[in-house]
Each structure stands twice: as structure tokens, then as C-alpha cells.
PDB file of N, CA and C in Angstrom:
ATOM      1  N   UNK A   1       0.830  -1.196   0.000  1.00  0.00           N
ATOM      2  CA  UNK A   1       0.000   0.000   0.000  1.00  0.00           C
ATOM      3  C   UNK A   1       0.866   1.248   0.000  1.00  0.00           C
ATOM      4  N   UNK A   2       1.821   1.593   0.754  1.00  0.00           N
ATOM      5  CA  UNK A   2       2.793   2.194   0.665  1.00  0.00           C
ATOM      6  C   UNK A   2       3.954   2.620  -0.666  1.00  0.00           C
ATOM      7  N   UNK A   3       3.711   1.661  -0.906  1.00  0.00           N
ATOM      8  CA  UNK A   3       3.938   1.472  -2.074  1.00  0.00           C
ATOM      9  C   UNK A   3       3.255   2.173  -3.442  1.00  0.00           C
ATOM     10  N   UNK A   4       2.204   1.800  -3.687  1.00  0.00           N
ATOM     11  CA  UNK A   4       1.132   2.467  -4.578  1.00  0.00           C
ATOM     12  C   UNK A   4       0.816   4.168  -4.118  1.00  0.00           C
ATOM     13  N   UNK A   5       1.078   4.582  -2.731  1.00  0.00           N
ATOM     14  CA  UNK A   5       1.132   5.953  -2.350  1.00  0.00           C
ATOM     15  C   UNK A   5       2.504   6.799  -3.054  1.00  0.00           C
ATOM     16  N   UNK A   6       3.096   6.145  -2.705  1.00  0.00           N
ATOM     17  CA  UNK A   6       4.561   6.698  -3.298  1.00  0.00           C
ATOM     18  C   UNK A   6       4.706   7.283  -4.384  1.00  0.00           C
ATOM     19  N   UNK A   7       4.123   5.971  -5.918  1.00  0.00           N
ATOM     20  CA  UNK A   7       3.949   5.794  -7.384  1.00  0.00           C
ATOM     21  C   UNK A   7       2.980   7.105  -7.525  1.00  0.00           C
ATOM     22  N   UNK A   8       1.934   7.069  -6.651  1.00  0.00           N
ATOM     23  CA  UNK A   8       1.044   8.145  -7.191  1.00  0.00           C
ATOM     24  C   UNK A   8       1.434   9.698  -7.053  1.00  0.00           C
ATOM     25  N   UNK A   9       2.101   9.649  -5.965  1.00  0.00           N
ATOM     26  CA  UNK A   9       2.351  11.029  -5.599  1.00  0.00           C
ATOM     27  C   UNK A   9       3.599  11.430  -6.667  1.00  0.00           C
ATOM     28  N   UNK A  10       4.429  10.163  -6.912  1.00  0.00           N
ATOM     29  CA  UNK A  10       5.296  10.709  -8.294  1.00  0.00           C
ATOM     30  C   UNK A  10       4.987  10.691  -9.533  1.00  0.00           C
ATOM     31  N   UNK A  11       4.079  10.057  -9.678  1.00  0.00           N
ATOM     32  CA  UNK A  11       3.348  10.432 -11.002  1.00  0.00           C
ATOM     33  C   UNK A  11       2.843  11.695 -10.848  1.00  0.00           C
ATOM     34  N   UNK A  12       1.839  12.413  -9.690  1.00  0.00           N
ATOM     35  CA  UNK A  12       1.547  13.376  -9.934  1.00  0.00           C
ATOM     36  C   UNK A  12       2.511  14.608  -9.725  1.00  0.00           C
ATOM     37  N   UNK A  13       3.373  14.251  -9.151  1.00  0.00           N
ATOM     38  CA  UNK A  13       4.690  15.633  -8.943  1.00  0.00           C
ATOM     39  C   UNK A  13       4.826  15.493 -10.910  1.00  0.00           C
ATOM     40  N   UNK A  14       5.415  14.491 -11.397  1.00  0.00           N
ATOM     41  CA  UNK A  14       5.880  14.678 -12.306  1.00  0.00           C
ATOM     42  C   UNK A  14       4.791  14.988 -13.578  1.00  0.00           C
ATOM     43  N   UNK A  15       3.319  15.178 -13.449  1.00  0.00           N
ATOM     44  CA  UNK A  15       2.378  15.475 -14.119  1.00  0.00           C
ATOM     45  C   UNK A  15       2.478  17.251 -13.879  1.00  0.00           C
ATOM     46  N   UNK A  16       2.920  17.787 -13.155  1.00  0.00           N
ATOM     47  CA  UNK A  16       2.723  19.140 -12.500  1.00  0.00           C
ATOM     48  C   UNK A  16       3.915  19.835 -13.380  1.00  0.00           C
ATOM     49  N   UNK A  17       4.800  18.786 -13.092  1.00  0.00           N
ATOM     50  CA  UNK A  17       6.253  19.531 -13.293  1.00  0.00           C
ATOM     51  C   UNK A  17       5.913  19.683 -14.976  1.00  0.00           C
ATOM     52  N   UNK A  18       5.863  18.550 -15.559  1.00  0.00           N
ATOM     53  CA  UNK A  18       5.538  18.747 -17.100  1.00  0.00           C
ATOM     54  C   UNK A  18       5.258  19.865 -17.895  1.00  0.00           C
ATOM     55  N   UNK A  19       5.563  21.051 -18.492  1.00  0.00           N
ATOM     56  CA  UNK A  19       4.938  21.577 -18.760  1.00  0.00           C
ATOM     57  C   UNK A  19       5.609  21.745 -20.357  1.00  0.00           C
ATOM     58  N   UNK A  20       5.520  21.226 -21.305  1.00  0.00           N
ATOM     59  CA  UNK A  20       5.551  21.008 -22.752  1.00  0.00           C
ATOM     60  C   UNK A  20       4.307  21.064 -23.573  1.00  0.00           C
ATOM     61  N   UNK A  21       3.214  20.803 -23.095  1.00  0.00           N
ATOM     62  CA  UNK A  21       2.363  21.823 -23.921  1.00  0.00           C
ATOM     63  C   UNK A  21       1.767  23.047 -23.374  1.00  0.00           C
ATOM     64  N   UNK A  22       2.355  23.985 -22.072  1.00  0.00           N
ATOM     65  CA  UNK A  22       2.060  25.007 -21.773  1.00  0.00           C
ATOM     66  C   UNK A  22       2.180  26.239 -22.968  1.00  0.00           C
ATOM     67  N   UNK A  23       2.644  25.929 -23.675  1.00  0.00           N
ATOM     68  CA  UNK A  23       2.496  27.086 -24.686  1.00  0.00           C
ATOM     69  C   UNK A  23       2.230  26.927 -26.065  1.00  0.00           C
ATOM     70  N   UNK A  24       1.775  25.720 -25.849  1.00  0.00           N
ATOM     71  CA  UNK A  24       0.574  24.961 -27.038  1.00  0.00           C
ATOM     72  C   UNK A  24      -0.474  25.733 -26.440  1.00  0.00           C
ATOM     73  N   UNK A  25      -0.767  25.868 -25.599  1.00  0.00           N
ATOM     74  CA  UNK A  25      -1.938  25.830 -24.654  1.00  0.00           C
ATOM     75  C   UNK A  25      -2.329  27.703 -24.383  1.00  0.00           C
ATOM     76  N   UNK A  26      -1.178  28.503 -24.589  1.00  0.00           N
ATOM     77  CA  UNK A  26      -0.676  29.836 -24.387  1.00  0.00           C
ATOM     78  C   UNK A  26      -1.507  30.117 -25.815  1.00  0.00           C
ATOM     79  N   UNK A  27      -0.673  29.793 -26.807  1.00  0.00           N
ATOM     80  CA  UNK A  27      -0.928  30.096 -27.946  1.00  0.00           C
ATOM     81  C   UNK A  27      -2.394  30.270 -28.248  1.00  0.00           C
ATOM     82  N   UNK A  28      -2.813  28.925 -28.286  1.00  0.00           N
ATOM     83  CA  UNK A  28      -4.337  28.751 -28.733  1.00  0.00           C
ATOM     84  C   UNK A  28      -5.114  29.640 -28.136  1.00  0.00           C
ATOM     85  N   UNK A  29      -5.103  30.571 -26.454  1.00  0.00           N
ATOM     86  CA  UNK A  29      -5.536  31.195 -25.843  1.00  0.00           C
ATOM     87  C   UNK A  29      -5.180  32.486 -26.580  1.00  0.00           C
ATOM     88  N   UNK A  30      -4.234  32.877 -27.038  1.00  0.00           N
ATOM     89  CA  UNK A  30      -4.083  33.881 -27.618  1.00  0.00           C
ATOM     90  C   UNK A  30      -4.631  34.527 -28.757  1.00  0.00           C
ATOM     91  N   UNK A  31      -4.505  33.472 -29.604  1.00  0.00           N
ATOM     92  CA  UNK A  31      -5.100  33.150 -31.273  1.00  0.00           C
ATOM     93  C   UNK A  31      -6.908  33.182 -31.121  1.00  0.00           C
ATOM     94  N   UNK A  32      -7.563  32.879 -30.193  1.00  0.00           N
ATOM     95  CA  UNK A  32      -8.687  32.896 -29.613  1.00  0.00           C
ATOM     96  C   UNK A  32      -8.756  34.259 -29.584  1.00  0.00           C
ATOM     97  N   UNK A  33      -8.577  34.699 -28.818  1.00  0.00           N
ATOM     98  CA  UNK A  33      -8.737  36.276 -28.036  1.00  0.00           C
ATOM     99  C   UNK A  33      -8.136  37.126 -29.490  1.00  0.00           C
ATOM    100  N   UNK A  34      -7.413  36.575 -30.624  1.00  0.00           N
ATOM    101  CA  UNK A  34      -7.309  37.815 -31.583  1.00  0.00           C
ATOM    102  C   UNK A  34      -8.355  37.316 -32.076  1.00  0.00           C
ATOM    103  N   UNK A  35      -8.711  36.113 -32.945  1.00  0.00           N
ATOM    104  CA  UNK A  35      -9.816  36.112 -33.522  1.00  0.00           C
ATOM    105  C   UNK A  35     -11.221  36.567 -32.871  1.00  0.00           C
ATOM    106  N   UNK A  36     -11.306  36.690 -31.887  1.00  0.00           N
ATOM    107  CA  UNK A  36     -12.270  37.202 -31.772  1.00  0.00           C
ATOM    108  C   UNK A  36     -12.628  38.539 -31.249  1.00  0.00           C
ATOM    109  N   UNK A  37     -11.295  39.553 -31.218  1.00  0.00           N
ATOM    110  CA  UNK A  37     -11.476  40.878 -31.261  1.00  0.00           C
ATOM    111  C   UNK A  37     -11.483  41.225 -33.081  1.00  0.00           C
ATOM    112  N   UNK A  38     -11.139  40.494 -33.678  1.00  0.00           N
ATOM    113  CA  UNK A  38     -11.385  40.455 -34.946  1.00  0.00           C
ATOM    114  C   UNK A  38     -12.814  40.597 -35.889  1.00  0.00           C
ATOM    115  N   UNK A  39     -13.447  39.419 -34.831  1.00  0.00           N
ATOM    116  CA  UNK A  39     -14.669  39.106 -35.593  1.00  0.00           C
ATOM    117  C   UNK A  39     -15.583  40.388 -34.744  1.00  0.00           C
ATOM    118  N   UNK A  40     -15.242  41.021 -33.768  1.00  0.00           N
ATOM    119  CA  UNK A  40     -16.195  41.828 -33.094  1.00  0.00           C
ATOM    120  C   UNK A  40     -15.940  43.218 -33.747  1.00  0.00           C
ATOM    121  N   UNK A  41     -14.853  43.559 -34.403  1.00  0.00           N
ATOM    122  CA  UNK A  41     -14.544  44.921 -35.232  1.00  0.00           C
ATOM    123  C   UNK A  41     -15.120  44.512 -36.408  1.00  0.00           C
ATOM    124  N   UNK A  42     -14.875  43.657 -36.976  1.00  0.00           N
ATOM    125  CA  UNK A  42     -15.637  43.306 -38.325  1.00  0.00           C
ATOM    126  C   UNK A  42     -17.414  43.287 -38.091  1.00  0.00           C
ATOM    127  N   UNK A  43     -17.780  42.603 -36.772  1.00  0.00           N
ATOM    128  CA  UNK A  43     -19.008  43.017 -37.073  1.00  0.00           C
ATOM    129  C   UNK A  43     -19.347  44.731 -36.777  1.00  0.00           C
ATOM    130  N   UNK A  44     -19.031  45.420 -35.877  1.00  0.00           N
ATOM    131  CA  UNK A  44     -18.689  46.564 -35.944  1.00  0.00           C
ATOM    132  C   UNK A  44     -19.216  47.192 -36.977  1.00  0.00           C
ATOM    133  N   UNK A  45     -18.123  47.281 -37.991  1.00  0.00           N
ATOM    134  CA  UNK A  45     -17.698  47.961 -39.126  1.00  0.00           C
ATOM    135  C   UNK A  45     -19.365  47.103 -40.304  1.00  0.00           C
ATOM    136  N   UNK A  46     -19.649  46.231 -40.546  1.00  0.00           N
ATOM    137  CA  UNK A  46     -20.764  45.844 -40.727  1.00  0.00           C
ATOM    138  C   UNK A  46     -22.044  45.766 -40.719  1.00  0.00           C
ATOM    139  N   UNK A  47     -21.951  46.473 -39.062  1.00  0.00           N
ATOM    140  CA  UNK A  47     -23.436  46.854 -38.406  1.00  0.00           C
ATOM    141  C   UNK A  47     -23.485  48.181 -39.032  1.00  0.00           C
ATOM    142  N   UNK A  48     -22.607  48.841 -38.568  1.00  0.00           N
ATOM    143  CA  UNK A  48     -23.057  50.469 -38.593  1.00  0.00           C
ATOM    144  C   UNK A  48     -22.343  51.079 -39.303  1.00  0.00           C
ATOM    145  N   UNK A  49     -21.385  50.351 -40.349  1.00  0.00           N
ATOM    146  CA  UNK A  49     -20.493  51.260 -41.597  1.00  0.00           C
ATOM    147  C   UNK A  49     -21.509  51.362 -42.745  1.00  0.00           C
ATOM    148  N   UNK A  50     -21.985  49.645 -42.853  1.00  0.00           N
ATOM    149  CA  UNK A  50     -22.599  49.443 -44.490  1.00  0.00           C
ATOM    150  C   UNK A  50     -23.767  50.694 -44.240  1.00  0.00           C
ATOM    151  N   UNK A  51     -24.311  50.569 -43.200  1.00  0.00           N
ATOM    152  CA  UNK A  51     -25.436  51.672 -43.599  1.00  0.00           C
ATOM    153  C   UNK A  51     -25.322  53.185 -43.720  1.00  0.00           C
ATOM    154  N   UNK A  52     -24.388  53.183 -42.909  1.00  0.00           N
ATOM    155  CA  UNK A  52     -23.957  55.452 -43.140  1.00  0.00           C
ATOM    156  C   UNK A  52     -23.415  54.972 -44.814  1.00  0.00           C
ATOM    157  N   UNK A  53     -22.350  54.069 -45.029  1.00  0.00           N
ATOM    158  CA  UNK A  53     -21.967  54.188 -46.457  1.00  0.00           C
ATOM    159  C   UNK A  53     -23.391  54.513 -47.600  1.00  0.00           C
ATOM    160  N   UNK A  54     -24.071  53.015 -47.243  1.00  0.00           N
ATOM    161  CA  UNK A  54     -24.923  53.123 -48.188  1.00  0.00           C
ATOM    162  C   UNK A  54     -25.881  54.796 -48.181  1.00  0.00           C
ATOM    163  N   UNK A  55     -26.306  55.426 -47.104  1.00  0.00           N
ATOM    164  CA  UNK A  55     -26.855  56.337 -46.954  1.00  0.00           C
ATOM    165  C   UNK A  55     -26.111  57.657 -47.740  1.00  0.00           C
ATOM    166  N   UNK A  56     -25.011  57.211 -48.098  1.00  0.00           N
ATOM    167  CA  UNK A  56     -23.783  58.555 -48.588  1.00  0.00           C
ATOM    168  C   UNK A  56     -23.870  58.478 -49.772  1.00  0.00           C
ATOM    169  N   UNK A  57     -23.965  56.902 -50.281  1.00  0.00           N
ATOM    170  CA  UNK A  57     -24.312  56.672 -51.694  1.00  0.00           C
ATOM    171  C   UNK A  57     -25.545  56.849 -51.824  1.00  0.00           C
ATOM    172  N   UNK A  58     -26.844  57.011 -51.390  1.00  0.00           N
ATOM    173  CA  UNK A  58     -27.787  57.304 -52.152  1.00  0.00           C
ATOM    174  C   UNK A  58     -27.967  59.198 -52.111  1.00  0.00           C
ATOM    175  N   UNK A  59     -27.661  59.713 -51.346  1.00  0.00           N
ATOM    176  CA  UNK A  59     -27.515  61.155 -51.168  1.00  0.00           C
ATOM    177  C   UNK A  59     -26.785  61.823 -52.187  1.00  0.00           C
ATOM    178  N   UNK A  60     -25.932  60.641 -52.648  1.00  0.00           N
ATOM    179  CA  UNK A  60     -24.771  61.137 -53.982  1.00  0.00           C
ATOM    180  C   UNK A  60     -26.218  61.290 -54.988  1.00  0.00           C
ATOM    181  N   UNK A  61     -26.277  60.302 -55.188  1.00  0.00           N
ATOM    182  CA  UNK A  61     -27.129  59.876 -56.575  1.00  0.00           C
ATOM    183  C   UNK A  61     -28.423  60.291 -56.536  1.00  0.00           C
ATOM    184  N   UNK A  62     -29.050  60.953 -55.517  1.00  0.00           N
ATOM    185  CA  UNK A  62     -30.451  62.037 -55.582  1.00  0.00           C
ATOM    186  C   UNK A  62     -29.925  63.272 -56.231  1.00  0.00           C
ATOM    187  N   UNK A  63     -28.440  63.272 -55.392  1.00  0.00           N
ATOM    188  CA  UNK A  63     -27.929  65.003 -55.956  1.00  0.00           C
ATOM    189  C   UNK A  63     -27.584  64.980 -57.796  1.00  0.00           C
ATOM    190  N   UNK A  64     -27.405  63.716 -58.048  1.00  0.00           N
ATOM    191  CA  UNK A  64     -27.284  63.552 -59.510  1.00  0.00           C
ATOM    192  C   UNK A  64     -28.490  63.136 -60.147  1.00  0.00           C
ATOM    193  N   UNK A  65     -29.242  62.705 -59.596  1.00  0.00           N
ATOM    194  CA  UNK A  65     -30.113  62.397 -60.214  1.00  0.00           C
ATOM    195  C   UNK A  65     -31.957  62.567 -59.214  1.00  0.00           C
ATOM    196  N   UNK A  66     -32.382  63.792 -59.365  1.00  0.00           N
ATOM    197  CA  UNK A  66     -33.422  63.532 -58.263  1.00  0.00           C
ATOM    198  C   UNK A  66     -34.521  63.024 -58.079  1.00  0.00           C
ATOM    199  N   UNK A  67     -34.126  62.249 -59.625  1.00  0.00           N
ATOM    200  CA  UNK A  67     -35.360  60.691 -59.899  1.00  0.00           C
ATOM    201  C   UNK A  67     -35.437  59.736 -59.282  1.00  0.00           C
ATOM    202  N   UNK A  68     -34.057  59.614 -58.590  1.00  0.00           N
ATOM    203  CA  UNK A  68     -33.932  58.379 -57.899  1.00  0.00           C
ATOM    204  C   UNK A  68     -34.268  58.579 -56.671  1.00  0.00           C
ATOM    205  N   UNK A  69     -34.670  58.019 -55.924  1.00  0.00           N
ATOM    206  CA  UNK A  69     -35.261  57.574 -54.526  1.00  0.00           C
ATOM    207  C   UNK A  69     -35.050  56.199 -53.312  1.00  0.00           C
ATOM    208  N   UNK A  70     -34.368  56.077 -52.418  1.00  0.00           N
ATOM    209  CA  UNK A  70     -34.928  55.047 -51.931  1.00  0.00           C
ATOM    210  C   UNK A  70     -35.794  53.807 -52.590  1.00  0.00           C
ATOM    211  N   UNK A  71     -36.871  54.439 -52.786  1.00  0.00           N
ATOM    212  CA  UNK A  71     -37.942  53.895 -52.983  1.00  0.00           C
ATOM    213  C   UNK A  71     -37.885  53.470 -54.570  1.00  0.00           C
ATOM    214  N   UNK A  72     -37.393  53.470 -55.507  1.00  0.00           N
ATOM    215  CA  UNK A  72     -37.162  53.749 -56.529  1.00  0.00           C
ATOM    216  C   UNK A  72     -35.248  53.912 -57.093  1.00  0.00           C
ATOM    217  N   UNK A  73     -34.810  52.918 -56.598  1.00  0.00           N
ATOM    218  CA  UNK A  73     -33.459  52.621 -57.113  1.00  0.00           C
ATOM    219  C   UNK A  73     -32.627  52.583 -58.292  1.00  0.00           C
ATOM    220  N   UNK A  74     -31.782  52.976 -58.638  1.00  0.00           N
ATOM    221  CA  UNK A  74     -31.481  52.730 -60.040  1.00  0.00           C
ATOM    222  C   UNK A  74     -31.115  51.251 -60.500  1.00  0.00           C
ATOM    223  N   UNK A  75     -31.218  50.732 -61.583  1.00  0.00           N
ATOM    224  CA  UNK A  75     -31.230  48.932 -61.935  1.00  0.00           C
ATOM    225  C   UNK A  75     -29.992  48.924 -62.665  1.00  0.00           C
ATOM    226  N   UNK A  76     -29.823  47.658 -62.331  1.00  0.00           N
ATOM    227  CA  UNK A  76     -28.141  47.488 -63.091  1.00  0.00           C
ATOM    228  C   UNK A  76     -27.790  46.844 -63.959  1.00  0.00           C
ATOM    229  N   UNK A  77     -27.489  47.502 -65.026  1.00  0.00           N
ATOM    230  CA  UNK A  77     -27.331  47.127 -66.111  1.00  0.00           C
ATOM    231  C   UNK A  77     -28.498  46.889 -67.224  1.00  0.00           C
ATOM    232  N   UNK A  78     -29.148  48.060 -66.990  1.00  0.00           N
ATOM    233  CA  UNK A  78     -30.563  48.357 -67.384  1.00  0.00           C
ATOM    234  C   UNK A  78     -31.983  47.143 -67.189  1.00  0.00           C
ATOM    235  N   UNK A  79     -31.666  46.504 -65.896  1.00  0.00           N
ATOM    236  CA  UNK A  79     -32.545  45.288 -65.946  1.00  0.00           C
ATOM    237  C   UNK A  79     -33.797  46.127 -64.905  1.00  0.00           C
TER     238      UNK A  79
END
């Protein structure tokens, strides 16, 4: 019995001590946390860019044209 106490407690010292995939483990935590300040600027820029853009482009094209409307878009490529 003494025996089997011994084995375990050095298996687990030497499970502790191990540390060879600590920065397998670093990494992936890292690469995480960019991708997903990534995906949160991209949605960002998605939520609330496409629409001021699009709003800039149709303000262009009333001032050129004050046929066009919202409501009444120009078609592309004469379709």
C-alpha cells in the first residue's frame, strides 16, 4: 500500500512539473482572443459602416439624379 502511495504522488509531482504543452496551450488562448477581437470589429464595421456608407451613396445619386429615390433605385445594367 505504501507502495502504490509513493507511485502516485510521483506520477503526480511529475504530471505538474511537465509543462511542454504550456504554450501549445498559451498560444491557442491567444489566437482565440485575436480572432475574436477580430470578428467583433468586423461586425462593428458591418453593423453600422454598411449603412452610413450606403446612406452617402444614395444622397450622392439624388444630388445627380433627383429621380432616384430610396424607394425607386437605379437597376443594373438596365434590368
Amino acid at each position: 500500500m505504501l507502495m502504490s502511495v509513493t507511485k502516485l504522488k510521483n506520477c503526480l509531482r511529475r504530471f505538474a512539473d511537465n509543462e511542454s504543452g504550456a504554450v501549445t496551450v498559451d498560444w491557442v488562448a491567444l489566437t482565440a482572443g485575436i480572432i475574436v477581437v477580430g470578428l467583433a470589429i468586423v461586425w462593428y464595421i458591418m453593423d453600422q459602416g454598411v449603412d452610413v456608407l450606403a446612406g452617402k451613396i444614395v444622397t450622392g445619386l439624388v444630388a445627380v439624379d433627383p429621380g432616384i429615390t430610396t424607394s425607386n433605385p437605379p437597376l443594373i445594367d438596365g434590368q
